[in-house]
Protein backbone atom coordinates (compact mmCIF):
# COMPACT_ATOMS: atom_id res chain seq x y z
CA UNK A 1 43.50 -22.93 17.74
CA UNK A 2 46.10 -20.65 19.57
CA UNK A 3 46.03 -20.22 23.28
CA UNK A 4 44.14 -16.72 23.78
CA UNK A 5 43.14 -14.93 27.89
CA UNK A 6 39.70 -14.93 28.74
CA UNK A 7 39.01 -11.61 30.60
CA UNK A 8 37.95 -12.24 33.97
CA UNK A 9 34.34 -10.90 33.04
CA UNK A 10 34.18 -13.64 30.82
CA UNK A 11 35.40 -16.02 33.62
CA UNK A 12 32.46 -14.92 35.60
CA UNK A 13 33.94 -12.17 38.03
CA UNK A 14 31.46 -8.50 38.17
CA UNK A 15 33.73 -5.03 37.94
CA UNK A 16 33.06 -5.19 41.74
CA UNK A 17 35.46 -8.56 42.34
CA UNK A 18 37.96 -7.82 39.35
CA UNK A 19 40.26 -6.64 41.67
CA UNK A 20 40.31 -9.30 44.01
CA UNK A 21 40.06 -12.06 41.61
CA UNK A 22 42.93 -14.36 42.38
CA UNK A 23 44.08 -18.07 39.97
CA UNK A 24 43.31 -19.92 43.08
CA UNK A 25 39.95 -19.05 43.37
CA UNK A 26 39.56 -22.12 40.79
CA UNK A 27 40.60 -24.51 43.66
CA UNK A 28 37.21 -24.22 45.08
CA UNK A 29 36.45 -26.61 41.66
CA UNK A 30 39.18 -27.93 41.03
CA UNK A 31 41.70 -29.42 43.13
CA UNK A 32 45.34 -28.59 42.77
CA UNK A 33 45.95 -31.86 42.31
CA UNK A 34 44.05 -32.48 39.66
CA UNK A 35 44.90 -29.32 37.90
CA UNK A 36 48.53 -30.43 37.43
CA UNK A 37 47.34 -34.15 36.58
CA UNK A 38 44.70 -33.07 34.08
CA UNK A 39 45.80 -29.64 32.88
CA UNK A 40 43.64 -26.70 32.87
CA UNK A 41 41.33 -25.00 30.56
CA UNK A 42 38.83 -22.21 29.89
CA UNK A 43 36.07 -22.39 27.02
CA UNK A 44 34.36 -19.18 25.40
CA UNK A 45 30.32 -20.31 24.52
CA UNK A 46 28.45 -18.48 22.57
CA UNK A 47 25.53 -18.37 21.23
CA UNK A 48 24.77 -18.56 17.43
């Protein structure tokens, strides 16, 4: 499957935060650390 963006609406951000919305707010989760030992990822769910 080729690498494709998830919109930051789909990464959980409201219009009000879009423009604030920064990579490392994902190091409240996930450490730096691991991000380089582990890699990182985002998955699209939906429902059938």
């Amino acid at each position: 499957m080729p690498d494709k963006e998830l919109s930051l609406l789909e990464c959980g951000y409201t219009e009000a935060d879009i423009e604030t919305a920064s990579p490392d707010d994902m190091n409240v989760y996930y450490s730096k650390d691991n991000q380089q030992k582990y890699g990182v990822v985002g998955i699209r769910i939906a429902l059938l």
